[in-house]
Every structure is written in structure tokens, then in C-alpha cells.
C-alpha atoms as a PDB file:
ATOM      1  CA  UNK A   1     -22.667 -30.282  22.316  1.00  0.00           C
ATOM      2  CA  UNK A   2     -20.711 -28.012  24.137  1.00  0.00           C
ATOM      3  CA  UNK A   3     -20.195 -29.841  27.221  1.00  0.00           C
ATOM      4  CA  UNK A   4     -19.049 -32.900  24.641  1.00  0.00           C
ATOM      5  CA  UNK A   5     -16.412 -30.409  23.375  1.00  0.00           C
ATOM      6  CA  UNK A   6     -15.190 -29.409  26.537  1.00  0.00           C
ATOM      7  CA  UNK A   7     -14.866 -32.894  28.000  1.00  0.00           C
ATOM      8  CA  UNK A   8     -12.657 -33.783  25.523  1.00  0.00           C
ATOM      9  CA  UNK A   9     -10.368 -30.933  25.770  1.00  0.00           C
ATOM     10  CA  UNK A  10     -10.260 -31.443  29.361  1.00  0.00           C
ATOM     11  CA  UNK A  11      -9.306 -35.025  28.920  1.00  0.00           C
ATOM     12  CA  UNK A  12      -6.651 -33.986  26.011  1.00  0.00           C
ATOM     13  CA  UNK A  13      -5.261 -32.060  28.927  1.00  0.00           C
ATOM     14  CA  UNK A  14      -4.978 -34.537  31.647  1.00  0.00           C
ATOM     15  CA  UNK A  15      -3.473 -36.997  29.199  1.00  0.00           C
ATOM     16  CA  UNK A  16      -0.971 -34.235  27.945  1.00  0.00           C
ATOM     17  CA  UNK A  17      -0.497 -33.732  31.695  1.00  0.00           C
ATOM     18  CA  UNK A  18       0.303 -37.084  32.658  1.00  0.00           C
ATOM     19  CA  UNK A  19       2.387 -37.949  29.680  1.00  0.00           C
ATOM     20  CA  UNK A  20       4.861 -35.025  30.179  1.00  0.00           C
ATOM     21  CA  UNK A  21       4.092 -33.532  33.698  1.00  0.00           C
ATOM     22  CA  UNK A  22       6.965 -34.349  35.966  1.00  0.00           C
ATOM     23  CA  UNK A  23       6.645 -35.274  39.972  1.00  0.00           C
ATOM     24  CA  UNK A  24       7.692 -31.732  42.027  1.00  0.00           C
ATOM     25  CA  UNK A  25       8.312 -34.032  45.141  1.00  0.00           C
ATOM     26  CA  UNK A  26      11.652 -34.213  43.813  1.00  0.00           C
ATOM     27  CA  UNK A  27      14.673 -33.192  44.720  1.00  0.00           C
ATOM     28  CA  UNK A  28      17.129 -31.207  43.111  1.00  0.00           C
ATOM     29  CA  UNK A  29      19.408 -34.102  43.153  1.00  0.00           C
ATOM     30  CA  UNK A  30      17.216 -36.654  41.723  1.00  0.00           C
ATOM     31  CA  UNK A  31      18.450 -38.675  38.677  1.00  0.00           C
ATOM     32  CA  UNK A  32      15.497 -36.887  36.767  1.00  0.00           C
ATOM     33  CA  UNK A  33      16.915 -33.329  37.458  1.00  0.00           C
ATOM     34  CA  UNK A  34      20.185 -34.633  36.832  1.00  0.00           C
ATOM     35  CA  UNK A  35      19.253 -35.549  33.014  1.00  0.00           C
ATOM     36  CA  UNK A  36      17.072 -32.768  31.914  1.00  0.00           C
ATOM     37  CA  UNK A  37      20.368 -30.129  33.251  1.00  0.00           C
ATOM     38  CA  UNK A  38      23.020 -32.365  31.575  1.00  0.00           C
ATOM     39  CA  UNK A  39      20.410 -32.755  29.006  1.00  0.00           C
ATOM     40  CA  UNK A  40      19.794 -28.849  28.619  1.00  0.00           C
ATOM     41  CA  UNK A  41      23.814 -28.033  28.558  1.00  0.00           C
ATOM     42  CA  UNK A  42      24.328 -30.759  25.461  1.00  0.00           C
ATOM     43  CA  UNK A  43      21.846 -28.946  23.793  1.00  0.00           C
ATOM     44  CA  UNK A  44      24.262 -26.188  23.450  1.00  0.00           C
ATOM     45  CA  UNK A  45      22.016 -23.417  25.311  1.00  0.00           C
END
């Protein structure tokens, strides 16, 4: 039962993973970094 429970964590993960991990091969100028700093400085911190 306990190798049930941690397969599904471990999935939970790699689906939280892949729905909001981001690509490091990118550069600082990429459009992405470009959003989430613009993004970060309309937020008001």
C-alpha cells in the first residue's frame, strides 16, 4: 500500500512539475523572463 501511496505523490509531483516548471535553457532576454519581471514590478513589489 505504501508503494501505491508513494507513486502517486511522485506522479502529483511530476505533473506539478511540468505544469509550472519553466525551461532554464533560457536566456535572460527571452520573452518568458521578460513577462514574469514586468510581471513582478506591476505587482507592486
Amino acid at each position: 500500500m505504501e508503494i501505491v501511496a508513494l507513486l502517486i505523490v511522485l506522479v502529483a509531483f511530476e505533473a506539478a512539475a511540468w505544469r509550472w516548471g519553466f525551461d532554464s535553457s533560457d536566456g535572460v532576454n527571452s520573452r518568458e523572463w521578460e513577462r514574469r519581471h514586468l510581471w513582478t514590478r506591476v505587482g507592486g513589489e
